[in-house]
Protein backbone atom coordinates (compact mmCIF):
# COMPACT_ATOMS: atom_id res chain seq x y z
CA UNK A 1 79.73 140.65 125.45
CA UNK A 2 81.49 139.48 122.28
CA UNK A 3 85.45 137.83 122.58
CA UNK A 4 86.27 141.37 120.81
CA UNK A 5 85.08 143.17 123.40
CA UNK A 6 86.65 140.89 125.98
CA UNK A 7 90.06 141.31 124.15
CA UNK A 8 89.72 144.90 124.87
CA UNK A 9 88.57 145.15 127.75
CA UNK A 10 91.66 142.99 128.86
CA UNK A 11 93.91 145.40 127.07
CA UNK A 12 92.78 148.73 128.96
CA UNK A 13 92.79 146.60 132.46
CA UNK A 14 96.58 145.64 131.28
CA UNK A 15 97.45 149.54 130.83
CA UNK A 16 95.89 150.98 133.89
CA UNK A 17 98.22 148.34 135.50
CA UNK A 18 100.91 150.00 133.83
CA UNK A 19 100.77 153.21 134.26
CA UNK A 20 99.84 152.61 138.23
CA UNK A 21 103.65 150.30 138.49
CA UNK A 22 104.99 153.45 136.33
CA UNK A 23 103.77 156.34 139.32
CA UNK A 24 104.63 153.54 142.09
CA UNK A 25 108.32 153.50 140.68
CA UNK A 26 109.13 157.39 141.91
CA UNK A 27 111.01 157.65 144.84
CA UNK A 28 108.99 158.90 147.51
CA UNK A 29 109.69 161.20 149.79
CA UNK A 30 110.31 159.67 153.47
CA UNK A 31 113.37 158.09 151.20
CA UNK A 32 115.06 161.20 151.19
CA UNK A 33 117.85 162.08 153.10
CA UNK A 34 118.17 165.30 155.38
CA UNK A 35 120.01 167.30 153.26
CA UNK A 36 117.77 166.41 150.01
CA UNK A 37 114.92 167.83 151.95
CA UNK A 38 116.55 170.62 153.36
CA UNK A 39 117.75 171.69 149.95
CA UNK A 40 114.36 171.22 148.66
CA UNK A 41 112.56 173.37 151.00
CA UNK A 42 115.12 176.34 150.50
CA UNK A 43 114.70 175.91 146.82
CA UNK A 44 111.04 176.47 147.30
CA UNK A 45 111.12 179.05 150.21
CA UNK A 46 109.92 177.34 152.93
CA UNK A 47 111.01 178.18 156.00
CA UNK A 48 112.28 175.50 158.61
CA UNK A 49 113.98 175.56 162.23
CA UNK A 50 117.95 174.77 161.68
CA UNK A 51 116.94 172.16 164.65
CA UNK A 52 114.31 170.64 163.02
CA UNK A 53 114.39 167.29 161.98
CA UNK A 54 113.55 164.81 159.27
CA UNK A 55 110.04 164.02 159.87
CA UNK A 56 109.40 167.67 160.69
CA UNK A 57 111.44 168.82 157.29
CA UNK A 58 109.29 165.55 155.36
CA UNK A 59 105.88 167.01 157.06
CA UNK A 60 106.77 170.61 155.78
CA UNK A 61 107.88 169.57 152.15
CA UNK A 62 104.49 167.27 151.95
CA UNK A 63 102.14 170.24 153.06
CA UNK A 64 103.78 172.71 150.79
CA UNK A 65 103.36 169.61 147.92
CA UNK A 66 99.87 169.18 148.91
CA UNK A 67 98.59 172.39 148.96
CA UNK A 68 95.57 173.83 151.59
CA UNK A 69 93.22 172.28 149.53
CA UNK A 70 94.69 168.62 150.20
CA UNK A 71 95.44 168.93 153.52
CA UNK A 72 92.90 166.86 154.36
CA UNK A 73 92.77 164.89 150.78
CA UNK A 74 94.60 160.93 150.20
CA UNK A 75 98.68 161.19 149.81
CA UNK A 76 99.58 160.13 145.69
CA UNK A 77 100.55 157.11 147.41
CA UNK A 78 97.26 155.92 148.57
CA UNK A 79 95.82 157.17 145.54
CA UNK A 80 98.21 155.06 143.36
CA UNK A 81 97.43 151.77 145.76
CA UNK A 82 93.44 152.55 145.09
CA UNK A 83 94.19 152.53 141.49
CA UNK A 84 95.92 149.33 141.46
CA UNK A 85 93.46 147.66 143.83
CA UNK A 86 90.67 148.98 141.00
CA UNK A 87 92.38 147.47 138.15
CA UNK A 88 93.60 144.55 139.79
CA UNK A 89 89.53 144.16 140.42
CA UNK A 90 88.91 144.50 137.06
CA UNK A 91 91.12 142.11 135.74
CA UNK A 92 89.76 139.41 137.68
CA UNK A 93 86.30 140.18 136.96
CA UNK A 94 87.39 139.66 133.22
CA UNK A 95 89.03 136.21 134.65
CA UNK A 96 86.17 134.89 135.84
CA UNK A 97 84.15 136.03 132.39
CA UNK A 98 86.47 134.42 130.05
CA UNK A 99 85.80 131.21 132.72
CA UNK A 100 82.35 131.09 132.62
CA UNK A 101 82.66 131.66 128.92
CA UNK A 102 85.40 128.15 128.48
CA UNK A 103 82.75 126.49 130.29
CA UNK A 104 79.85 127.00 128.46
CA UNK A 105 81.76 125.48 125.34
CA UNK A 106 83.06 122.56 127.31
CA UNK A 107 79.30 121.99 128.11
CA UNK A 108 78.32 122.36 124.13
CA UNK A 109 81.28 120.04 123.37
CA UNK A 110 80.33 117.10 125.98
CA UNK A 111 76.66 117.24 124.12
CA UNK A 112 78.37 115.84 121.14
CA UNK A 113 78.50 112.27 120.24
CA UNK A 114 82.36 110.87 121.94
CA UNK A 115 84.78 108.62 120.06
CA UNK A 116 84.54 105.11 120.53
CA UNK A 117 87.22 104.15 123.53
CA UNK A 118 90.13 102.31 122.42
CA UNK A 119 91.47 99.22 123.87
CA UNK A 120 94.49 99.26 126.43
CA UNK A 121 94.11 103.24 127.16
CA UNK A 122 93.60 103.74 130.87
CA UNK A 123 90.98 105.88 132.06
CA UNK A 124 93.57 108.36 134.21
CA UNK A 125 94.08 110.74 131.39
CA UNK A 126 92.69 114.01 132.26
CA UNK A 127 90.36 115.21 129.98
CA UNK A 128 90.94 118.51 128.15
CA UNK A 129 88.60 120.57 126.03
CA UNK A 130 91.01 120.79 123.10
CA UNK A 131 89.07 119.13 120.17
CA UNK A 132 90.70 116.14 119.09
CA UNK A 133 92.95 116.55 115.75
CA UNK A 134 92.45 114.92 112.89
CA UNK A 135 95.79 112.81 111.45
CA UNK A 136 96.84 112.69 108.21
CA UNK A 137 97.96 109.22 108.12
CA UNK A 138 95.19 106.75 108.08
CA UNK A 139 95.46 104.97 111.98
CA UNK A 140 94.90 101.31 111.97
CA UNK A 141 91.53 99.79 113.90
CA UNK A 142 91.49 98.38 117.09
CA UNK A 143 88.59 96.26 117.58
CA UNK A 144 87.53 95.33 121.14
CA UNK A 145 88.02 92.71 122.79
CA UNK A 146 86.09 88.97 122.08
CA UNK A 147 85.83 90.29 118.82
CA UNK A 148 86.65 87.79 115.56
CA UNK A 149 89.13 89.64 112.69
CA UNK A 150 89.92 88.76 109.52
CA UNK A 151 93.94 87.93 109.58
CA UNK A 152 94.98 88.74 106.26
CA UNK A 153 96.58 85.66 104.02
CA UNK A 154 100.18 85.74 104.97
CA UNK A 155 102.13 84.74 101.60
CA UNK A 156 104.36 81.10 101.54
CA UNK A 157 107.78 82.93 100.64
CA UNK A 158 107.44 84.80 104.02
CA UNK A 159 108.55 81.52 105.95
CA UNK A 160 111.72 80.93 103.77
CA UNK A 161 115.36 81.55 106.30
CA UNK A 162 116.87 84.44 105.46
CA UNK A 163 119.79 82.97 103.75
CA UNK A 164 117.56 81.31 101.52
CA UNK A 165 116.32 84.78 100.24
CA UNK A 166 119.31 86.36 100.13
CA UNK A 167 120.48 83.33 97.74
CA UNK A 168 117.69 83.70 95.19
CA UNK A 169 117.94 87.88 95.37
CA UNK A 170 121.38 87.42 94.54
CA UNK A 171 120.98 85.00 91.59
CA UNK A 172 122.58 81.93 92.76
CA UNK A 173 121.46 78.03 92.31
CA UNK A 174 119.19 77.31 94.81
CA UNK A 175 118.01 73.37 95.47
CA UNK A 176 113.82 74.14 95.20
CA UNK A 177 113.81 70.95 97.49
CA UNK A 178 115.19 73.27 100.24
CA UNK A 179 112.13 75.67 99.88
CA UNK A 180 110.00 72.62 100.75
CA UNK A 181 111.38 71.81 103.73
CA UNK A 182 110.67 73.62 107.06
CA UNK A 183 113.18 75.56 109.02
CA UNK A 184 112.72 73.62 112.12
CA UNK A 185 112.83 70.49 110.29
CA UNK A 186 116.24 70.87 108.94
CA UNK A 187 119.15 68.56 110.18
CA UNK A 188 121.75 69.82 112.66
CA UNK A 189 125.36 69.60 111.87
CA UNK A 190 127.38 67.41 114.28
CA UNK A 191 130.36 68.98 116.25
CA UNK A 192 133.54 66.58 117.29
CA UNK A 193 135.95 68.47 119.32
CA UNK A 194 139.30 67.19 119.30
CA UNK A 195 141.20 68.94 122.26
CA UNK A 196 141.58 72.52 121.14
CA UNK A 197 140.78 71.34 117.55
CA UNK A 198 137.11 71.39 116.59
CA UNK A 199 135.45 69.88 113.85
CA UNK A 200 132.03 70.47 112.11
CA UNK A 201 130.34 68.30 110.23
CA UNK A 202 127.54 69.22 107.78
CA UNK A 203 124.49 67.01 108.32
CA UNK A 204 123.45 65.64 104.84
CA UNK A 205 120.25 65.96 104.06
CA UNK A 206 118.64 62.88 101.86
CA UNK A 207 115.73 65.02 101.01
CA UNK A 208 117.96 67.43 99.13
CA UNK A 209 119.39 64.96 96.32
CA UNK A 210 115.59 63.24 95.39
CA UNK A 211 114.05 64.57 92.46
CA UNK A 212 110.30 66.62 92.74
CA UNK A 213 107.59 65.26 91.27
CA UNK A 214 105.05 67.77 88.67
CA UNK A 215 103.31 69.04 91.76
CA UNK A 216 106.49 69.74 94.05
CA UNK A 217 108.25 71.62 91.64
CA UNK A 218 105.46 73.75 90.91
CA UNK A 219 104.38 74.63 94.40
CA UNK A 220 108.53 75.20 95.40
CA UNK A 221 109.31 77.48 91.81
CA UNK A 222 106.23 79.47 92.90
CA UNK A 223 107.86 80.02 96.01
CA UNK A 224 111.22 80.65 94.54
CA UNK A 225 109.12 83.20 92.09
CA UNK A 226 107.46 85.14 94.44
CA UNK A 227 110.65 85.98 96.83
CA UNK A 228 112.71 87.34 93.25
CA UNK A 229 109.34 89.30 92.40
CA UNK A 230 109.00 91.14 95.72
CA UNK A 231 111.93 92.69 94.82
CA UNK A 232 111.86 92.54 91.19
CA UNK A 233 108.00 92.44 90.11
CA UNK A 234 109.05 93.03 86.47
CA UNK A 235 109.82 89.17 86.13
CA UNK A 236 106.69 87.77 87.00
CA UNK A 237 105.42 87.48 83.24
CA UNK A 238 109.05 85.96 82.37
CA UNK A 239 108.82 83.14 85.31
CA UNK A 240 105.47 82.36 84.74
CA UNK A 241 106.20 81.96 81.21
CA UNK A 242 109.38 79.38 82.26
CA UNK A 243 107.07 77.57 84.77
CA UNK A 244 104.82 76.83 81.75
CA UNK A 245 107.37 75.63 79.30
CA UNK A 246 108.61 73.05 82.27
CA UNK A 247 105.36 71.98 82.91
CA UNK A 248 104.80 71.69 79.17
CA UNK A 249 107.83 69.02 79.00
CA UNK A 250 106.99 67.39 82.25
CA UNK A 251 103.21 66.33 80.61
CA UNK A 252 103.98 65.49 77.09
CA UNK A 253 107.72 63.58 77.79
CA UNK A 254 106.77 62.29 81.77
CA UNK A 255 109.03 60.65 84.25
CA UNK A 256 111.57 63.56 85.76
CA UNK A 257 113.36 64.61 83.08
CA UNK A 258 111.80 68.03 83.58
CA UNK A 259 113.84 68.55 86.72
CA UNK A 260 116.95 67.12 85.10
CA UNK A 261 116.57 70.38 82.67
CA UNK A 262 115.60 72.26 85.39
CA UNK A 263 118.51 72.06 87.36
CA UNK A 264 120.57 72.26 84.30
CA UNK A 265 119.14 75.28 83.90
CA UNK A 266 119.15 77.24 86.58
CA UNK A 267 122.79 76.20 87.16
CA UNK A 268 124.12 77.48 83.88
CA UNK A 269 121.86 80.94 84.53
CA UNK A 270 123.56 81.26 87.75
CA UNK A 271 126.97 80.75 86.38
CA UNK A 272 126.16 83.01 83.28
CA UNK A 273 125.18 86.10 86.28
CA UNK A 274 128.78 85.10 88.26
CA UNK A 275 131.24 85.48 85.22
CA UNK A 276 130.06 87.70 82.71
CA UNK A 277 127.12 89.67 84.72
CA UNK A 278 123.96 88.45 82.14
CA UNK A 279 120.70 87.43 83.44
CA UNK A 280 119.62 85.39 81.17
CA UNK A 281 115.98 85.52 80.12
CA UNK A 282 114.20 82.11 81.38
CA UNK A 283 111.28 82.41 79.43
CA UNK A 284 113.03 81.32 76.69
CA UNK A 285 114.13 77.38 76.30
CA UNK A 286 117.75 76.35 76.38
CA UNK A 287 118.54 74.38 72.84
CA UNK A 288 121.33 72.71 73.99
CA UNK A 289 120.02 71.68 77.20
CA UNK A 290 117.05 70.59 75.20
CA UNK A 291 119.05 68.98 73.70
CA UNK A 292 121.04 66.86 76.61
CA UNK A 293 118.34 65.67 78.23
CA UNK A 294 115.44 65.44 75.72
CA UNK A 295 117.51 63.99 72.26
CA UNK A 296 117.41 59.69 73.68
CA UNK A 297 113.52 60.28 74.04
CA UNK A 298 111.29 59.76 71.55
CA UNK A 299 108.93 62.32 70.45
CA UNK A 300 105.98 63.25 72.24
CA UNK A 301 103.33 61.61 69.73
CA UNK A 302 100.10 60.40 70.04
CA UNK A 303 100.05 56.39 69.65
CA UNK A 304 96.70 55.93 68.15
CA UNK A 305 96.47 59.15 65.60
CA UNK A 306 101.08 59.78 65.62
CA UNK A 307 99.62 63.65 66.23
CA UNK A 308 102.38 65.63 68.11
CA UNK A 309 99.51 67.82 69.68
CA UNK A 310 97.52 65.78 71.93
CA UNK A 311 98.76 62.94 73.64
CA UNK A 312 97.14 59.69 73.77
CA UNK A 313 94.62 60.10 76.48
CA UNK A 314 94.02 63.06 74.99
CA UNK A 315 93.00 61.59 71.31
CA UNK A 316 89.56 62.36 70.04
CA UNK A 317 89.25 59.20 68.94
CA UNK A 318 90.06 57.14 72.43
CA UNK A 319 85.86 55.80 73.06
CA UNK A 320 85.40 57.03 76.50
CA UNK A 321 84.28 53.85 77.68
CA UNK A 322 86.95 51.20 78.93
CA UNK A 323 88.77 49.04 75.56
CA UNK A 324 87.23 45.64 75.28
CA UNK A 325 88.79 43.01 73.63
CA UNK A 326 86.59 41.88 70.74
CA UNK A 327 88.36 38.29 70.30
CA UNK A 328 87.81 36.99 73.77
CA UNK A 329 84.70 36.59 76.18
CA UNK A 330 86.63 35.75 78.97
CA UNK A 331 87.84 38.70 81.39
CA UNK A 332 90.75 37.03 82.61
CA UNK A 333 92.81 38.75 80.15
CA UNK A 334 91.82 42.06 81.18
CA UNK A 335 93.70 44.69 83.58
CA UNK A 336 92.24 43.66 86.91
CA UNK A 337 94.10 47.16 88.67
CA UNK A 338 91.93 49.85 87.85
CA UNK A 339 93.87 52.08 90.12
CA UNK A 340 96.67 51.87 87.40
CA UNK A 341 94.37 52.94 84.23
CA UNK A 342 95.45 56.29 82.52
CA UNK A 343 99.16 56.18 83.47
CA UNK A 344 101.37 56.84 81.13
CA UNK A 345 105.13 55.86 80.32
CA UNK A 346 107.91 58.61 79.43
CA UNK A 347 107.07 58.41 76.03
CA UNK A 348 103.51 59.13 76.19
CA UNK A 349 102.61 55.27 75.79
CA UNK A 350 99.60 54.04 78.58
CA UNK A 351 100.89 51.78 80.89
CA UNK A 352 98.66 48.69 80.77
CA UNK A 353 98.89 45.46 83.48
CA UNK A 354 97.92 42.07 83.29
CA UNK A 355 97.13 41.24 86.66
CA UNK A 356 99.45 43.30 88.51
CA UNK A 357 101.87 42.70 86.38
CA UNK A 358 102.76 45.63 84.39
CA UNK A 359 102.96 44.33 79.99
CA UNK A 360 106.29 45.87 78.01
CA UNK A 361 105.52 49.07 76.23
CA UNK A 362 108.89 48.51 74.11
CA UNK A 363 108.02 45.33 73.42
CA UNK A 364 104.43 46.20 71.72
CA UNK A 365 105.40 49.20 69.53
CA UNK A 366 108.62 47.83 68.95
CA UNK A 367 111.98 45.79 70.44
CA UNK A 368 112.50 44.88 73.56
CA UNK A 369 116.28 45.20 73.98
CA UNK A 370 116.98 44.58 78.26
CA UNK A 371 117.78 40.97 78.23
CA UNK A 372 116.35 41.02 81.71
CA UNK A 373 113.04 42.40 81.24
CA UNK A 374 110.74 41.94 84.11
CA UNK A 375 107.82 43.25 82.30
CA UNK A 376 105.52 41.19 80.54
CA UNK A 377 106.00 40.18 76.37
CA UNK A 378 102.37 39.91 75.38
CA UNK A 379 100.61 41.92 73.45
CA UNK A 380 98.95 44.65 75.43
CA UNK A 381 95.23 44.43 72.81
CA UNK A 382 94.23 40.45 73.31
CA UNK A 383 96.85 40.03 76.02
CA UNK A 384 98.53 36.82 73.67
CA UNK A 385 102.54 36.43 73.12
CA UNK A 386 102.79 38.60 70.22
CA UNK A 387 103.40 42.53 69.72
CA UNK A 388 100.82 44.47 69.60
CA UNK A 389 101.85 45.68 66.12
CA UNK A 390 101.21 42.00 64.71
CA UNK A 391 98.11 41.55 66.62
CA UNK A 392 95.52 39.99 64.34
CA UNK A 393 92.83 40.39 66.40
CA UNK A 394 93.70 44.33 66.09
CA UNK A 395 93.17 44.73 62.70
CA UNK A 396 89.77 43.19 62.90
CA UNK A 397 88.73 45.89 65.49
């Protein structure tokens, strides 16, 4: 039997049942009141006794229905109850079909491979034979338990307070020193209460007002970058491009200068967003804050070759091998701190020591003019008390 043939079979059960409740729903006879059945039976001619009464006028009314040939026959009313009983038969026999037919698919369904079980469902749902639907959104994966996963790299900026955020999002001069320093390491501010007069003071922090070194700025502007680029990627190229050009001073001038113009920098920018609405473009340097910080240093040349290019441990033609004095034999006039070779001064010079004292760059490759110097006049080639511009001993080299 095909689900077609089911469907119809269902339909012609559902009508019998119908027209059965339709013949059921016609007032029968023993409802009828005497005069009802009296004026029936002397519409039809039957005669009755004027004593008679209403199950003798019913039982004359019902034979003269009936006819001889159903005297003996079922009333309509029994035959209407046998016709519901039959339907009411067939309908559950078609029940029990469309059953036996849910289970056979529930059997062909269990044969197929189940879903893996997911963690932290409890086994008291009931199971239904409603295939499982597919969802449109892609569901994340729950891996049992004991199981190792990958956590993905959580990004620095994501620890940064809130207020901090908010700050750089809005354009305002932010300390990068702040973005260095954990939340739960930051100092409390002190309350005083004063009868009904309170009074709060601001803890200072001392690690706000030092200056970062090369590597502290960088890691702390990358922060600073990537919170204003999760909201505005677009200025990625133009912050890498000012991280560069600060970097850029920081190696060829030294010292902290770089933060100096820095701060100058980012204060003015901030100011310039406040007052007239601009954002100014920071991959571009400021000339005249260039200018206020960088003008009392002295170029960033190279000492050996004057090339503004390289700087001097950077000169092709430094020998790789440590600078021996020619003049001397002895090694007592040599740098005994290695730990201090390749540092360089502000102005690009090497730092040299005698000892572990450290020999005056302004007083070989020029004047000396602090009239307390605490750094060694002596020439910083044969290590003798003369410049290293008049070094003899130099220009035999």
């Amino acid at each position: 039997m095909s689900h077609a043939s089911d469907i119809e079979d269902a339909a012609s059960v559902l009508d019998n049942v119908a027209r059965t409740s339709d013949l059921g729903s016609i007032p029968s006879l023993r409802n009828w009141t005497i005069p009802k059945l009296t004026a029936e039976l002397v519409r039809k001619g039957i005669p009755f006794p004027a004593t008679a009464r209403k199950a003798e006028l019913y039982r004359l009314l019902v034979s003269e229905h009936s006819g001889p040939c159903d005297q003996a026959g079922p009333s309509s009313e029994e035959v209407s109850m046998q016709t519901l009983n039959t339907s009411i038969l067939q309908l559950h026999t078609l029940i029990n079909s469309l059953c036996s037919r849910v289970d056979t698919l529930e059997c062909k369904s269990s044969e197929a491979p189940a879903p893996a079980p997911v963690v932290g469902l409890t086994s008291a749902i009931p199971h239904t034979s409603v295939p499982p639907q597919v969802s449109a959104t892609p569901q994340a994966s729950v891996l049992p338990v004991g199981l190792n996963m990958l956590v993905p790299n959580v990004a620095p900026a994501h620890f940064i307070p809130t207020n901090l955020k908010k700050d750089i999002l809005d354009g305002k001069d932010v300390n990068l020193a702040s973005l260095l320093i954990a939340s739960h390491d930051v100092s409390e501010n002190k309350t005083i209460a004063c009868g009904e007069v309170s009074v709060i003071l601001k803890a200072k922090d001392v690690r706000l007002s030092r200056k970062l070194t090369l590597a502290e700025f960088s890691m702390a502007f990358a922060i600073y970058r990537d919170v204003l680029c999760s909201v505005k990627p677009e200025r990625r190229e133009e912050l890498d491009m000012y991280l560069f050009k600060v970097t850029e001073l920081a190696h060829k001038y030294g010292g902290f200068t770089f933060y100096d113009y820095h701060k100058s920098f980012s204060a003015k920018a901030a100011a310039a967003l406040v007052q007239y609405n601009y954002t100014v473009n920071w991959a571009l340097v400021d000339t005249e804050i260039f200018c206020n910080h960088f003008a009392g240093l002295k170029a960033p040349v190279c000492s050996r070759c004057q090339s503004i290019a390289h700087t001097t441990e950077w000169c092709n033609t430094v020998n790789s091998s440590s600078e021996v004095n020619p003049g001397t034999s002895s090694p007592t006039f040599q740098p005994r701190n290695q730990k201090h070779s390749g540092l360089i001064d502000k102005l690009g010079r090497p730092i040299k020591y005698l000892g572990k004292s450290q020999i005056c760059n302004n007083f070989n490759f020029g004047s000396c003019n602090y009239n307390q110097c605490r750094l060694l006049h002596v020439c910083a080639f044969c290590f003798r008390a003369h410049p290293k511009a008049s070094c003899p001993q130099k220009s035999k080299a």
